[in-house]
Protein backbone atom coordinates (compact mmCIF):
# COMPACT_ATOMS: atom_id res chain seq x y z
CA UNK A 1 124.38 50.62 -2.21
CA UNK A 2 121.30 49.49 -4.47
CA UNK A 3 118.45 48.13 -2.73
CA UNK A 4 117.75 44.69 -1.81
CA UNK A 5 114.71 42.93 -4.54
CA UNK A 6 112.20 40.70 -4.28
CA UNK A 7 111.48 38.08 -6.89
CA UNK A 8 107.94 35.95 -6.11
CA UNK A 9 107.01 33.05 -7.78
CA UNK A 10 103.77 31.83 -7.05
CA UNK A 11 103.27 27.97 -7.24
CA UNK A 12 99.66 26.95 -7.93
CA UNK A 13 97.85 23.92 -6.62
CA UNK A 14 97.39 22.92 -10.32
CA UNK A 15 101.03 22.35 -11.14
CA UNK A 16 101.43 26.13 -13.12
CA UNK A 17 103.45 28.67 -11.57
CA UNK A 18 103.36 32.67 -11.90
CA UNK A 19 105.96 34.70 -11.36
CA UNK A 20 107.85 38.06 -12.49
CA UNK A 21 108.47 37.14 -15.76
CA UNK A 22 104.71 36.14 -17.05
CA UNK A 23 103.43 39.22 -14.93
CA UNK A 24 105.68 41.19 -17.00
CA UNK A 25 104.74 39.17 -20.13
CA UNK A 26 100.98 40.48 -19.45
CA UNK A 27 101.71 43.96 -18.54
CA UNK A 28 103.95 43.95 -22.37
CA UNK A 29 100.94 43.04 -24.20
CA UNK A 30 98.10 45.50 -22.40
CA UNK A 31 100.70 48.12 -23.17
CA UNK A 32 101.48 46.95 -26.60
CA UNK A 33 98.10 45.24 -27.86
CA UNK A 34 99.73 42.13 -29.54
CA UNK A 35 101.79 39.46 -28.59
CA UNK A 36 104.45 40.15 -30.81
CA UNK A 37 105.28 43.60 -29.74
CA UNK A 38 105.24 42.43 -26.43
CA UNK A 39 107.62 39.83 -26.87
CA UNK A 40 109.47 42.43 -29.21
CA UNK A 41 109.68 44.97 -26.07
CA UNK A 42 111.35 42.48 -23.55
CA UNK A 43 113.50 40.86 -25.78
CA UNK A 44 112.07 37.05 -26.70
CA UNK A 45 111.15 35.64 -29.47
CA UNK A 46 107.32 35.10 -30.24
CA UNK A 47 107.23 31.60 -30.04
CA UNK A 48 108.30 31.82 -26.49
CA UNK A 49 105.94 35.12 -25.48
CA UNK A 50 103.68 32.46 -27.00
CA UNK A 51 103.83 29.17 -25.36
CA UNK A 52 104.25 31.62 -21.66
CA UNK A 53 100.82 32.94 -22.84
CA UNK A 54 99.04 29.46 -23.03
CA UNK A 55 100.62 28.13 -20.29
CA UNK A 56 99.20 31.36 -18.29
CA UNK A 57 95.55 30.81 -19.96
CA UNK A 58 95.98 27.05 -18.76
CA UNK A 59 96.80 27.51 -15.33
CA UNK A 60 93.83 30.07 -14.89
CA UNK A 61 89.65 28.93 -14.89
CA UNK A 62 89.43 31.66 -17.40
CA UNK A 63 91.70 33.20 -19.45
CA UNK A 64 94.08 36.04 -19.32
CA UNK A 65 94.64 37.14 -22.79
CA UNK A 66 92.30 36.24 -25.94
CA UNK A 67 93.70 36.86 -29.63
CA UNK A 68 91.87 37.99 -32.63
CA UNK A 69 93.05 36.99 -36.07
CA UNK A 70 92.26 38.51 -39.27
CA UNK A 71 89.79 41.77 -39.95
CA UNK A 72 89.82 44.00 -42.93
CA UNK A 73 93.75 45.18 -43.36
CA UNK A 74 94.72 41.25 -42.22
CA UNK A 75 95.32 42.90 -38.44
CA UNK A 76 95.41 40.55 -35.12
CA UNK A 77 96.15 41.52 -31.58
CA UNK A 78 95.93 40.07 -27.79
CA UNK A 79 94.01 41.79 -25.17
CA UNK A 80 94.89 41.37 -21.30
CA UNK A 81 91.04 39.78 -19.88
CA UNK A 82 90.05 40.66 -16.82
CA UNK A 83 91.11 38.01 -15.12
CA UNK A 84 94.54 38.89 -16.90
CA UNK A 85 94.26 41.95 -14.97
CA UNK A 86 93.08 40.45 -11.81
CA UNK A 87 96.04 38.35 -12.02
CA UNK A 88 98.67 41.12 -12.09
CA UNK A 89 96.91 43.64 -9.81
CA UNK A 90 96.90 40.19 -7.12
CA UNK A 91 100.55 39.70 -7.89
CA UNK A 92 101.91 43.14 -7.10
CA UNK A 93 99.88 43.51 -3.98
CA UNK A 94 101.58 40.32 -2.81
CA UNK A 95 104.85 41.71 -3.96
CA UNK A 96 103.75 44.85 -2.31
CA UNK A 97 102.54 43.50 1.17
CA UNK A 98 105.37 41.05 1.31
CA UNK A 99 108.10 43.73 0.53
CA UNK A 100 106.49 46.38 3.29
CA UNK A 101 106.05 43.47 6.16
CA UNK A 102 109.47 42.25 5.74
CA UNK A 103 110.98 45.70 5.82
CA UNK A 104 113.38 44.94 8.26
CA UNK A 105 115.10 41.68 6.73
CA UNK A 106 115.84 43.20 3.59
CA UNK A 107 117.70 46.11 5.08
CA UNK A 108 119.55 43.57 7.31
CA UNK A 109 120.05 41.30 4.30
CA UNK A 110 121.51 44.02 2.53
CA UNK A 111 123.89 45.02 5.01
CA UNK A 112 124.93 41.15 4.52
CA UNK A 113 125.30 41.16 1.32
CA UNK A 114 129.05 41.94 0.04
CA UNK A 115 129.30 45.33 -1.87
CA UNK A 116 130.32 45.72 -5.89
């Protein structure tokens, strides 16, 4: 039997909304340093990776990831700001504390929940 999971979505006063998939949009480009091998690695095109990135910096007072263009050899990259990180260490202690209080109802939902 796999194991009940728990999707959050956070909807912000502003209008924006967070949730697993711009969390994991973040994560991709700390790991990978640029927006397009972070879009590469889960599977979207840039344009999209890029348009989830504004709309992250837009919802936040400061923003989560800053490009550079350009440099010697014509490189660019993203970086994850610290409020970028702030952001996604917040999010999986809310997935974290939510998951361990409601320990319970997920083992009782998945006893619900018809088998594959």
């Amino acid at each position: 039997m796999s194991k009940t999971e728990l999707c959050i979505r956070l909807d912000l006063a502003n209008g924006n909304c967070i949730g697993p998939g711009k969390i994991a949009l973040l994560e991709a480009i700390q790991a990978k340093g640029s927006i397009t091998a972070a879009a590469r690695h889960l599977g979207m095109c840039y344009r999209r990776a890029w348009l989830l990135v504004q709309d992250i910096n837009g919802a936040l007072q400061q923003p989560a990831v800053t490009t550079t263009i350009g440099g010697r050899r014509g490189s660019s990259g993203a970086a994850v700001t610290s409020a970028g990180e702030e952001v996604i260490e917040l999010y999986h202690s809310i997935e974290r504390r939510t998951h361990t209080s409601a320990r319970q109802e997920f083992l009782a939902i998945g006893r619900l929940a018809r088998r594959r």
